[in-house]
PDB file of N, CA and C in Angstrom:
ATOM      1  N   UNK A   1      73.410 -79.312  87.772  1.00  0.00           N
ATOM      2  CA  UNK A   1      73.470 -77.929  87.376  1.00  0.00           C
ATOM      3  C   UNK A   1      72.975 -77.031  88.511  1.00  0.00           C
ATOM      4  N   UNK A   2      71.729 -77.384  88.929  1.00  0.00           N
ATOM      5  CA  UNK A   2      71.182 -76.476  90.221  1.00  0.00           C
ATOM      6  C   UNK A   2      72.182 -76.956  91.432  1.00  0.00           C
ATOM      7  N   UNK A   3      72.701 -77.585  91.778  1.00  0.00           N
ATOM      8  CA  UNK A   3      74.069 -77.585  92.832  1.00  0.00           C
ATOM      9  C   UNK A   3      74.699 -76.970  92.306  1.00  0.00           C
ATOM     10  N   UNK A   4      75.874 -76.252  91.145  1.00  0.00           N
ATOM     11  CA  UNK A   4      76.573 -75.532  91.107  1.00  0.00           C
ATOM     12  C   UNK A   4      75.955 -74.008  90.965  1.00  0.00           C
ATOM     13  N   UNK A   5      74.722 -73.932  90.546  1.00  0.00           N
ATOM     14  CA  UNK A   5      74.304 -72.484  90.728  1.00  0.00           C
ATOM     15  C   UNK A   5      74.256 -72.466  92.053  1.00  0.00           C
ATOM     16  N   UNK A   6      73.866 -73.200  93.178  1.00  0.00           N
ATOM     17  CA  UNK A   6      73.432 -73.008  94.608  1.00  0.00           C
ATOM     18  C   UNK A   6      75.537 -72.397  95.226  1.00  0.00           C
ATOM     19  N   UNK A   7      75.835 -72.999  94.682  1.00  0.00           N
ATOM     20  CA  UNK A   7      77.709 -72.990  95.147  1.00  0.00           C
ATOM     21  C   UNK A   7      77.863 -71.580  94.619  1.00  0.00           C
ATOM     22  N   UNK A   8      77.424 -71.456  93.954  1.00  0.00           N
ATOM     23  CA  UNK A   8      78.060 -69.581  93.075  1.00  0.00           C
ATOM     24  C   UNK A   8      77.326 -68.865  93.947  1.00  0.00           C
ATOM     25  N   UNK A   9      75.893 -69.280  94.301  1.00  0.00           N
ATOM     26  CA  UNK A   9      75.489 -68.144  95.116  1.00  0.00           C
ATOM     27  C   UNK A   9      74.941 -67.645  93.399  1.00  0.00           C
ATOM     28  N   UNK A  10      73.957 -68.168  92.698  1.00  0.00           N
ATOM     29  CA  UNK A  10      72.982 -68.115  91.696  1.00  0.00           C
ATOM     30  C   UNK A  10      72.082 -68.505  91.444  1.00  0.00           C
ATOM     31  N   UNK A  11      71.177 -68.854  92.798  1.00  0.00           N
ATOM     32  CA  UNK A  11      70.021 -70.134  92.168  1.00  0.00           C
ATOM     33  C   UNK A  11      68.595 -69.283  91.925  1.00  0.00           C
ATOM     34  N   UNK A  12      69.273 -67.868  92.711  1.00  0.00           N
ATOM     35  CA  UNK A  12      67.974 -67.067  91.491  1.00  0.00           C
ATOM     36  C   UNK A  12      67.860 -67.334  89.939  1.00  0.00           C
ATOM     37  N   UNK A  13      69.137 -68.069  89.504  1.00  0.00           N
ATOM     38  CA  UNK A  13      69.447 -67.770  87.956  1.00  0.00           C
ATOM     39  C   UNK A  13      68.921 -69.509  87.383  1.00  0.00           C
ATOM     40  N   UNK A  14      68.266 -70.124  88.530  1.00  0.00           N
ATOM     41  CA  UNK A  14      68.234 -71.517  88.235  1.00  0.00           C
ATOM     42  C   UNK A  14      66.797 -71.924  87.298  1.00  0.00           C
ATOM     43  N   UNK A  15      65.872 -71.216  87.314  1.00  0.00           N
ATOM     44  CA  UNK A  15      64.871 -71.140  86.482  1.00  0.00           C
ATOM     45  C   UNK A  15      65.132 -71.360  85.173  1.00  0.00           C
ATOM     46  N   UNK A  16      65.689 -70.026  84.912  1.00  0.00           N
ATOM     47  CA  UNK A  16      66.010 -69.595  83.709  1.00  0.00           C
ATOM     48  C   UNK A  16      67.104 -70.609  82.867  1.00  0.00           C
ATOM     49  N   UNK A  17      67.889 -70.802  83.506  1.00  0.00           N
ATOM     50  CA  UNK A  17      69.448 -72.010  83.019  1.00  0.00           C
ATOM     51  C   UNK A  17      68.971 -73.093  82.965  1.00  0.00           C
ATOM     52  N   UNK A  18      67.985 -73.277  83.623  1.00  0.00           N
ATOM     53  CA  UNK A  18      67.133 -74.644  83.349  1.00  0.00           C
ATOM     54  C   UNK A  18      66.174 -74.969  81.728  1.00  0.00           C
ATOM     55  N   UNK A  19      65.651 -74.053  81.991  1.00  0.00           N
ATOM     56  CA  UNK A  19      65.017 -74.223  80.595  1.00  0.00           C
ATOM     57  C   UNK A  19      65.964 -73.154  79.160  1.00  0.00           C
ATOM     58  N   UNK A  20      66.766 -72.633  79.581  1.00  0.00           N
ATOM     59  CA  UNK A  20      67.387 -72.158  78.568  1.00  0.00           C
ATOM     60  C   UNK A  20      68.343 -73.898  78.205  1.00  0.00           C
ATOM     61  N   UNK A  21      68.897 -74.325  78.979  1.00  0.00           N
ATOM     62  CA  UNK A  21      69.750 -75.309  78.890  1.00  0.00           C
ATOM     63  C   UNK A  21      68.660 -76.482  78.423  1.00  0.00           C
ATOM     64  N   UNK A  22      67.350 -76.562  79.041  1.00  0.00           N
ATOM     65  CA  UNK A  22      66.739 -77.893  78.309  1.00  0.00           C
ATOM     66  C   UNK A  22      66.314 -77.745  76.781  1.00  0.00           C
ATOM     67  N   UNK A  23      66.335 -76.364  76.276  1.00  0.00           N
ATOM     68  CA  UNK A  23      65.839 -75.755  74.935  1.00  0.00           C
ATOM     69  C   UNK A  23      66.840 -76.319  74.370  1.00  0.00           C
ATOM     70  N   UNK A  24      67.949 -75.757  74.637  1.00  0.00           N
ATOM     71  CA  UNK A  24      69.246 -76.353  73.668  1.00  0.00           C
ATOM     72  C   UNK A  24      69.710 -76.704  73.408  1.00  0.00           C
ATOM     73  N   UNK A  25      69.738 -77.882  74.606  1.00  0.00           N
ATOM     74  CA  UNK A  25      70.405 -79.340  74.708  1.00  0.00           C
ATOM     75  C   UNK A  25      69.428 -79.946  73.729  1.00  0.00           C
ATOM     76  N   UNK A  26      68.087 -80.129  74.107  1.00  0.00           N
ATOM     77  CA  UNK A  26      66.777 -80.755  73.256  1.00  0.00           C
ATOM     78  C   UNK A  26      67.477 -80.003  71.550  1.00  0.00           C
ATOM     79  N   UNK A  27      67.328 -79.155  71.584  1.00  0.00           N
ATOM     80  CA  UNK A  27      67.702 -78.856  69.625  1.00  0.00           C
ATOM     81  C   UNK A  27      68.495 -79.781  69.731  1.00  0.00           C
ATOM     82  N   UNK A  28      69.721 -79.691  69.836  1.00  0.00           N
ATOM     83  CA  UNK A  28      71.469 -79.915  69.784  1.00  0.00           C
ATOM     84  C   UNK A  28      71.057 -81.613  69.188  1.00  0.00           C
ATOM     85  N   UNK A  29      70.247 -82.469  70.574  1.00  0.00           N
ATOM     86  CA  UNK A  29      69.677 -83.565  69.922  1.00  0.00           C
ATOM     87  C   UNK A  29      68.680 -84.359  69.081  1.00  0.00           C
ATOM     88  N   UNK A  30      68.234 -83.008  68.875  1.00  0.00           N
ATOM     89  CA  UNK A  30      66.960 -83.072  67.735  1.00  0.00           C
ATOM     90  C   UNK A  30      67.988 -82.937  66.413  1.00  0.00           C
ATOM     91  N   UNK A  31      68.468 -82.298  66.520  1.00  0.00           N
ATOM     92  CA  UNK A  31      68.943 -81.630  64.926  1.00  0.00           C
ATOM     93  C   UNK A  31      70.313 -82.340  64.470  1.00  0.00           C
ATOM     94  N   UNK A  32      70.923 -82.701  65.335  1.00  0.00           N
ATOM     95  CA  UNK A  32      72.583 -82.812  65.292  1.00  0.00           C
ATOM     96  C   UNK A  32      73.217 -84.672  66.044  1.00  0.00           C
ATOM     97  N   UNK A  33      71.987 -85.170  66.369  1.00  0.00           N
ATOM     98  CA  UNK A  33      72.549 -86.406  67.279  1.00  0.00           C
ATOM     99  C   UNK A  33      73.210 -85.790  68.380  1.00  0.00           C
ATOM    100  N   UNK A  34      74.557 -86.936  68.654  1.00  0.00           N
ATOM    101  CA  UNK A  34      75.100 -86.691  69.728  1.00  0.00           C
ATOM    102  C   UNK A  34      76.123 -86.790  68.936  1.00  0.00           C
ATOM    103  N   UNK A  35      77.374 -86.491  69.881  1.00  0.00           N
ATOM    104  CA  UNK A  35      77.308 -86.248  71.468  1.00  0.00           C
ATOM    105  C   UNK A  35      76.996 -84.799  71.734  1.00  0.00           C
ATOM    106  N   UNK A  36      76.674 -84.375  72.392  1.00  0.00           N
ATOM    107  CA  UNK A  36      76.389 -82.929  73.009  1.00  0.00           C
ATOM    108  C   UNK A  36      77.148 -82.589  74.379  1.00  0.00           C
ATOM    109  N   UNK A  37      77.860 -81.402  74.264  1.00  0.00           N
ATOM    110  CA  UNK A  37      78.678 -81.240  75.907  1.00  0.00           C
ATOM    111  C   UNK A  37      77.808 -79.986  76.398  1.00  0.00           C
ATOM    112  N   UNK A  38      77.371 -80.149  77.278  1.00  0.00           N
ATOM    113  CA  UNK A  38      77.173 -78.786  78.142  1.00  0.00           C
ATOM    114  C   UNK A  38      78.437 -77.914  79.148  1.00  0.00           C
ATOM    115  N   UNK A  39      78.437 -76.971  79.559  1.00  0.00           N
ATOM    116  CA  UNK A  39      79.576 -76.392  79.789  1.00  0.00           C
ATOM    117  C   UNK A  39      78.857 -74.888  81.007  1.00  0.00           C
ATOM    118  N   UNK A  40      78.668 -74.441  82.297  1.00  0.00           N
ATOM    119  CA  UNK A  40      78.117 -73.715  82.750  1.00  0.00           C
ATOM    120  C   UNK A  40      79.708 -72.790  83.214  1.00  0.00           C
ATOM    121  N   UNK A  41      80.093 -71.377  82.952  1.00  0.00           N
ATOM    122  CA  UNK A  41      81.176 -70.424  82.932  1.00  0.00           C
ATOM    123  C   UNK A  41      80.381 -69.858  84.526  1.00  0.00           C
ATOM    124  N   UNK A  42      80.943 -69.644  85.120  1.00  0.00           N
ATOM    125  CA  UNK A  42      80.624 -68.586  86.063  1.00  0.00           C
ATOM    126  C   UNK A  42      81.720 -67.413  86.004  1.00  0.00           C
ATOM    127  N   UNK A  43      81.699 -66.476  85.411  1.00  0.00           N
ATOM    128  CA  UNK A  43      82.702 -65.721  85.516  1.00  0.00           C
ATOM    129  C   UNK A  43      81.928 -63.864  86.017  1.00  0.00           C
ATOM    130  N   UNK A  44      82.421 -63.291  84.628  1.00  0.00           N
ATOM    131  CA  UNK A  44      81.369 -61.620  85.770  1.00  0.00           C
ATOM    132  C   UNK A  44      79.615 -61.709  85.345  1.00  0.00           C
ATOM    133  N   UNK A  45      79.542 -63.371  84.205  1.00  0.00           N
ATOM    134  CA  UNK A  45      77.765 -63.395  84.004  1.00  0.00           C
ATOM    135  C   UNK A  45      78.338 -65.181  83.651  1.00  0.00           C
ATOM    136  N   UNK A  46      76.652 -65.153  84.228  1.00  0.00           N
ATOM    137  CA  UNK A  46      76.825 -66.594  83.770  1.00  0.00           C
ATOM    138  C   UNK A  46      76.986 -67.515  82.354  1.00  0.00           C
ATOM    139  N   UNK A  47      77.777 -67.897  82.252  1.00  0.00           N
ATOM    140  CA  UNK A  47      77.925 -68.052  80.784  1.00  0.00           C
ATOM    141  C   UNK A  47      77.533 -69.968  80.315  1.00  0.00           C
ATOM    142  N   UNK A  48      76.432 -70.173  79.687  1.00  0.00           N
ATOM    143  CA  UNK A  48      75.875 -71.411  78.832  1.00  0.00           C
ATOM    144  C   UNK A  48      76.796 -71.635  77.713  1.00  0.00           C
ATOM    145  N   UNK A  49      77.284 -72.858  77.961  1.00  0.00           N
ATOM    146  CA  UNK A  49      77.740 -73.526  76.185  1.00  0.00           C
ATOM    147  C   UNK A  49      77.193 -74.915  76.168  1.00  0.00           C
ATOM    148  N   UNK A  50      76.437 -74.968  74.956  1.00  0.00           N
ATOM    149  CA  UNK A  50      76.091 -76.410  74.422  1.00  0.00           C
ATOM    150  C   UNK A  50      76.674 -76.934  73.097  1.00  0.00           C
ATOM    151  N   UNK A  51      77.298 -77.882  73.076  1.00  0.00           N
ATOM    152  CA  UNK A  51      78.017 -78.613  72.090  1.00  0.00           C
ATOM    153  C   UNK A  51      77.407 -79.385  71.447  1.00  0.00           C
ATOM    154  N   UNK A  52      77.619 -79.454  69.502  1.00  0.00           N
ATOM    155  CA  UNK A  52      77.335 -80.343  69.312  1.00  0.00           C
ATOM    156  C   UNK A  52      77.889 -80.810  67.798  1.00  0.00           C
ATOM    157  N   UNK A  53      78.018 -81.744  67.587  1.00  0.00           N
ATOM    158  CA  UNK A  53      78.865 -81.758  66.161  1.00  0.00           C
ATOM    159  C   UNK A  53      77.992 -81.668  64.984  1.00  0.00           C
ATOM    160  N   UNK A  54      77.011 -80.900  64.774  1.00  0.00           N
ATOM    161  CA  UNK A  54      76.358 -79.861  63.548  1.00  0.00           C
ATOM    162  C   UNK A  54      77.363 -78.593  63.198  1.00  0.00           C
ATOM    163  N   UNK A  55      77.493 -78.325  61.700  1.00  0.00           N
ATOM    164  CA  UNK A  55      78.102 -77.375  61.800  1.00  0.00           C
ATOM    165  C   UNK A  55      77.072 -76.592  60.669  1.00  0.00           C
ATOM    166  N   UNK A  56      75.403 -76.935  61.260  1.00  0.00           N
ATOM    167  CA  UNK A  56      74.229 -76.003  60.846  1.00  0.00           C
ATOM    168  C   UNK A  56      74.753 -75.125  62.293  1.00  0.00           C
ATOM    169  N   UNK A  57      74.249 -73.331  61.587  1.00  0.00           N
ATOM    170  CA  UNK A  57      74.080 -72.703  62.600  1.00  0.00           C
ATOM    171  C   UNK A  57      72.548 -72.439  62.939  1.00  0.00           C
ATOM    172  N   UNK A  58      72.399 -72.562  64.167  1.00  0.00           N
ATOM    173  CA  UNK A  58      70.828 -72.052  64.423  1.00  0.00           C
ATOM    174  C   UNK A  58      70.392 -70.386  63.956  1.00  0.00           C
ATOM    175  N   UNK A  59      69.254 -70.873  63.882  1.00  0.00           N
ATOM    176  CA  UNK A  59      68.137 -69.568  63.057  1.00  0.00           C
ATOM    177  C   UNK A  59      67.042 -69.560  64.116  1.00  0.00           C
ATOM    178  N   UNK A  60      66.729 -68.265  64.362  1.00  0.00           N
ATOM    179  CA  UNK A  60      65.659 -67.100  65.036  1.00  0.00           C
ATOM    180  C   UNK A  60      64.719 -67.390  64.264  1.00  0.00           C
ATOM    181  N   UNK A  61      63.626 -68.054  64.303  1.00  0.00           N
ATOM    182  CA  UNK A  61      62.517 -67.740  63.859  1.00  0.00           C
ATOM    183  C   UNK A  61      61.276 -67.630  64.618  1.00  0.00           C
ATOM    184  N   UNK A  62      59.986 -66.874  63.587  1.00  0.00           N
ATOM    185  CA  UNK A  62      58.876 -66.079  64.398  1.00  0.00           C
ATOM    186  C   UNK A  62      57.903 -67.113  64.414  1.00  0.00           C
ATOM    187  N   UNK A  63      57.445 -68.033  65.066  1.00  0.00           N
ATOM    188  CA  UNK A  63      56.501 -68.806  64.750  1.00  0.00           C
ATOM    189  C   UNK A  63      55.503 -67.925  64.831  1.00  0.00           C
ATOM    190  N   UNK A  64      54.327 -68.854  63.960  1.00  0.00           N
ATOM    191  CA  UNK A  64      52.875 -68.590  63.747  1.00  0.00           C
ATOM    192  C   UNK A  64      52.499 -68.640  65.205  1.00  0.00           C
ATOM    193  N   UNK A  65      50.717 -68.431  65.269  1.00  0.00           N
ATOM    194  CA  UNK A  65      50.071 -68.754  65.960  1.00  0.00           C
ATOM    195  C   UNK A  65      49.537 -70.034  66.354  1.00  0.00           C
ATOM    196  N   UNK A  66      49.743 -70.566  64.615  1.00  0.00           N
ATOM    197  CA  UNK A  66      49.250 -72.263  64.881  1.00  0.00           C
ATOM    198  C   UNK A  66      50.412 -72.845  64.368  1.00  0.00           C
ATOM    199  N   UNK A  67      51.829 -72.503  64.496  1.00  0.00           N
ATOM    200  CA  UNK A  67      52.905 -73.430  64.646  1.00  0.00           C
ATOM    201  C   UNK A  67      52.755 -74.459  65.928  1.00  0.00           C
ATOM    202  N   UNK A  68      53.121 -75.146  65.962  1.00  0.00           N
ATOM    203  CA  UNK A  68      53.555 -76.327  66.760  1.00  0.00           C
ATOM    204  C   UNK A  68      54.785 -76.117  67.527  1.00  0.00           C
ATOM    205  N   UNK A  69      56.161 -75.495  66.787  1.00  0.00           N
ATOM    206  CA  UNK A  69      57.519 -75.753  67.511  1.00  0.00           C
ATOM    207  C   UNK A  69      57.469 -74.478  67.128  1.00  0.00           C
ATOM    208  N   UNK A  70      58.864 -74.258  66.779  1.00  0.00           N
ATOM    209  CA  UNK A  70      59.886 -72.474  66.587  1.00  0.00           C
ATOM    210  C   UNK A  70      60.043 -71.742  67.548  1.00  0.00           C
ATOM    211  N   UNK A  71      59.546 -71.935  68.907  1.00  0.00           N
ATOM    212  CA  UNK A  71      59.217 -70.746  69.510  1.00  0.00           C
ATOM    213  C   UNK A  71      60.837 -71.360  70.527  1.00  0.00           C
ATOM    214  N   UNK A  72      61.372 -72.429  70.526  1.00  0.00           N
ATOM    215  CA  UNK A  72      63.066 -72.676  71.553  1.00  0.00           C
ATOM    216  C   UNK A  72      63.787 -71.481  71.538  1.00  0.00           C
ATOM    217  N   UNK A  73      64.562 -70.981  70.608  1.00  0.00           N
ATOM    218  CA  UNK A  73      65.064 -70.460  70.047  1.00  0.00           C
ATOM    219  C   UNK A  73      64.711 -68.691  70.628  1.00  0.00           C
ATOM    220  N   UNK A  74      63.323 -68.606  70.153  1.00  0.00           N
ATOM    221  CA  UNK A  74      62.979 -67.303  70.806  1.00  0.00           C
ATOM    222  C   UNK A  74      62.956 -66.787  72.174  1.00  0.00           C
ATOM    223  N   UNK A  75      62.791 -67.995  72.790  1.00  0.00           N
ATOM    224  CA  UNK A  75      62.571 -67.856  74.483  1.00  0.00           C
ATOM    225  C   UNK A  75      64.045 -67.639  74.649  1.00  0.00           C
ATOM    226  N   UNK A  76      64.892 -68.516  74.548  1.00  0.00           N
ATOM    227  CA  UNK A  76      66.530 -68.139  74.513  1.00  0.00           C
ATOM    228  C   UNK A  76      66.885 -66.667  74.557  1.00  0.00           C
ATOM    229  N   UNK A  77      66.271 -65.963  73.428  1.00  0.00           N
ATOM    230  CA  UNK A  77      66.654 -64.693  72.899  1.00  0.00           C
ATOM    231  C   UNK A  77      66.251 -64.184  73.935  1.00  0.00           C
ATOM    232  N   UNK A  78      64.517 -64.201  74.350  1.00  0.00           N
ATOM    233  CA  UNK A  78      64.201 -63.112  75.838  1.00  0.00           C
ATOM    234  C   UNK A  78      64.711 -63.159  76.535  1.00  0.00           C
ATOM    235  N   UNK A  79      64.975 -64.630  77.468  1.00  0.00           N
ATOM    236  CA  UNK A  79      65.215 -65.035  78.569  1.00  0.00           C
ATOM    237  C   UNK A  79      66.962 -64.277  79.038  1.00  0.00           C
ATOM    238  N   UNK A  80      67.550 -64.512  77.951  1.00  0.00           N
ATOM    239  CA  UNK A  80      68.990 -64.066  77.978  1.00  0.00           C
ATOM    240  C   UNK A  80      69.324 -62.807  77.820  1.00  0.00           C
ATOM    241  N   UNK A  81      70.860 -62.326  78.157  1.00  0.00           N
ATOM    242  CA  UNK A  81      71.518 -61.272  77.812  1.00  0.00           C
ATOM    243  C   UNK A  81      72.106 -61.074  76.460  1.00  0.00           C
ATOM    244  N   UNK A  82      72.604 -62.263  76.074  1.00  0.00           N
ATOM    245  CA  UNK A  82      73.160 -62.757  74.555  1.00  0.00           C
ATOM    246  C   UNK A  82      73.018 -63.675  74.596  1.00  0.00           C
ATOM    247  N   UNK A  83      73.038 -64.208  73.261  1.00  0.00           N
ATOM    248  CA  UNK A  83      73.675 -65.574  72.673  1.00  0.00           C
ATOM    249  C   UNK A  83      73.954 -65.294  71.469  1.00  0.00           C
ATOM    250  N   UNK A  84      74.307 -66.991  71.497  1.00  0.00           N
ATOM    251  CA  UNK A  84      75.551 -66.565  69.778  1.00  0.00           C
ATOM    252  C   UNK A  84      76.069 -68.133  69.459  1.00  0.00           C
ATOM    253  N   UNK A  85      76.714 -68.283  68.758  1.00  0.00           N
ATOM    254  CA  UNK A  85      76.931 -69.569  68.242  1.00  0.00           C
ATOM    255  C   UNK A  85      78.494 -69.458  67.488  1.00  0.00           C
ATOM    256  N   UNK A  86      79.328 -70.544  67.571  1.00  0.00           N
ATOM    257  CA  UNK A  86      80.708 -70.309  66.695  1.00  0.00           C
ATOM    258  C   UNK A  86      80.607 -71.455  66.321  1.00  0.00           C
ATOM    259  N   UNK A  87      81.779 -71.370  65.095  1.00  0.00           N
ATOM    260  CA  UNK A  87      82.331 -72.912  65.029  1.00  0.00           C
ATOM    261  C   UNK A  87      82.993 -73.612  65.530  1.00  0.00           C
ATOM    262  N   UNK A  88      83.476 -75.031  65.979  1.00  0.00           N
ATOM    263  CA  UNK A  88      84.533 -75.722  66.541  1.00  0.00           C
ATOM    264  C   UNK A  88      84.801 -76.489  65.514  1.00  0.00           C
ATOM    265  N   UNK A  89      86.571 -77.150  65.829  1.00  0.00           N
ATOM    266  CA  UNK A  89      87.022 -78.082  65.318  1.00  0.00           C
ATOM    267  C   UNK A  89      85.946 -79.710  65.349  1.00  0.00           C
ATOM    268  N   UNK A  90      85.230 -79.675  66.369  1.00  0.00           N
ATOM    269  CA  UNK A  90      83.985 -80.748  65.617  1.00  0.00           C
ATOM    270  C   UNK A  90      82.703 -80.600  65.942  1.00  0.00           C
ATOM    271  N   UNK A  91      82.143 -79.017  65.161  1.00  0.00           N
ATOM    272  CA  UNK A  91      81.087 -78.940  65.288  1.00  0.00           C
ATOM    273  C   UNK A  91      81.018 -77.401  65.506  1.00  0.00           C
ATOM    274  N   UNK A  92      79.787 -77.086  66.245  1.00  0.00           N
ATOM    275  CA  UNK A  92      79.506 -75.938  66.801  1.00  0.00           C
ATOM    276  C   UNK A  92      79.310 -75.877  68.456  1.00  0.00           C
ATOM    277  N   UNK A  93      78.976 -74.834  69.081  1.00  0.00           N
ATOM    278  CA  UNK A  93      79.068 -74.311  70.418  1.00  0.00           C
ATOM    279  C   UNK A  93      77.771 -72.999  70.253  1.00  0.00           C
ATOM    280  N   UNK A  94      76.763 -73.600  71.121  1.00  0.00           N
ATOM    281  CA  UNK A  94      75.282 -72.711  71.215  1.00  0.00           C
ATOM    282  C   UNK A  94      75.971 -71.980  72.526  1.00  0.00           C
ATOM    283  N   UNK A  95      76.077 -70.506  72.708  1.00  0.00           N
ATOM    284  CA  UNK A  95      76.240 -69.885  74.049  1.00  0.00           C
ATOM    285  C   UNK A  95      75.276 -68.755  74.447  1.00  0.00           C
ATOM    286  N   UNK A  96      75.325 -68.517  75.609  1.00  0.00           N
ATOM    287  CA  UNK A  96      73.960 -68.301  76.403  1.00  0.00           C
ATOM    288  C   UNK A  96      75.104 -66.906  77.462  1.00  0.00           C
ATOM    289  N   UNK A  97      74.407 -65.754  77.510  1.00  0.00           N
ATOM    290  CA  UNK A  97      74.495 -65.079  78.262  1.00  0.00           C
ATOM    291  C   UNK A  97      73.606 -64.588  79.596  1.00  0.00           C
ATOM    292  N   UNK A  98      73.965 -64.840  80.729  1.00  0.00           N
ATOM    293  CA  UNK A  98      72.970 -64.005  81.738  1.00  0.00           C
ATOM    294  C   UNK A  98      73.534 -63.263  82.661  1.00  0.00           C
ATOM    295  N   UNK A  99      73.364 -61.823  83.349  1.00  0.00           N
ATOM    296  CA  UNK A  99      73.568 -61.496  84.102  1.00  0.00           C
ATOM    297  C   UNK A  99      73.279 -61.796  85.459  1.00  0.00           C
ATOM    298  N   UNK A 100      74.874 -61.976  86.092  1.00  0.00           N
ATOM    299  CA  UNK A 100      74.360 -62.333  87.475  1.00  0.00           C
ATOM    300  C   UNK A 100      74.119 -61.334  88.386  1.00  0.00           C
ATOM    301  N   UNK A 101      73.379 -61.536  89.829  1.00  0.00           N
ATOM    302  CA  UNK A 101      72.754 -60.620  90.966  1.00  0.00           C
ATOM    303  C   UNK A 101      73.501 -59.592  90.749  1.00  0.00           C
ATOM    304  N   UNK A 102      74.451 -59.231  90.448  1.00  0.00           N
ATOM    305  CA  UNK A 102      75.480 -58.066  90.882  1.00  0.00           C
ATOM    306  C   UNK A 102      75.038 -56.582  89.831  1.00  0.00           C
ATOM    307  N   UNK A 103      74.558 -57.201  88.556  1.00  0.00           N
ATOM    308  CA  UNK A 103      73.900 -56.435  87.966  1.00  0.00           C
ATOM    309  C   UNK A 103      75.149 -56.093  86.214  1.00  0.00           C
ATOM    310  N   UNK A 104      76.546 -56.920  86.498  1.00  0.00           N
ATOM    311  CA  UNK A 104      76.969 -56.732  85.542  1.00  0.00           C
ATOM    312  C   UNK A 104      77.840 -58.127  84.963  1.00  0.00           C
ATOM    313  N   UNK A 105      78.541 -57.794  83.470  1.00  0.00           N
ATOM    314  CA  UNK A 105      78.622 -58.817  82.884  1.00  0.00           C
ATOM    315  C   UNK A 105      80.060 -59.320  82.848  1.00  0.00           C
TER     316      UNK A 105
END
């Protein structure tokens, strides 16, 4: 993944795609088994898809102070421009928005 951000000329964006992508891949196989596809768009923003054959949609929630987990999900929300989730013919698709250097999407 960090070789193709380095090729786009994005590895400012490599932090962030890193742990946005280990958040969601980690659900995808927490919640759903496998298989899971990842998918990185470079187009006018960088665009995240994680696959997985759940056709639960993920939920935003506020963890406590003395929760343990909940907080994947939220970091996603800061870290990003959007996300969003659809259905597929086997399963669902977690997607991830970021703006690249240029400043638009």
């Amino acid at each position: 993944m960090t070789s193709s951000l380095e090729t786009w000329g994005l590895q400012d964006l490599a932090f962030v795609t890193e742990l946005v992508t280990s958040e969601l891949v980690t659900n995808a196989i927490r919640y759903a088994g496998g298989p899971v596809g990842l998918r990185l768009i470079n187009d006018s923003a960088l665009i995240c898809e994680v696959s997985n054959p759940s056709q639960t949609q993920p939920r935003l929630k506020h963890a406590r102070l003395t929760d343990e987990g909940g907080r994947g999900l939220y970091l996603v929300h800061q870290l990003t421009e959007q996300w969003g989730s659809r259905y597929t013919a086997s399963g669902k698709t977690i997607w991830t928005v970021q703006v690249t250097g240029d400043g638009t999407e």
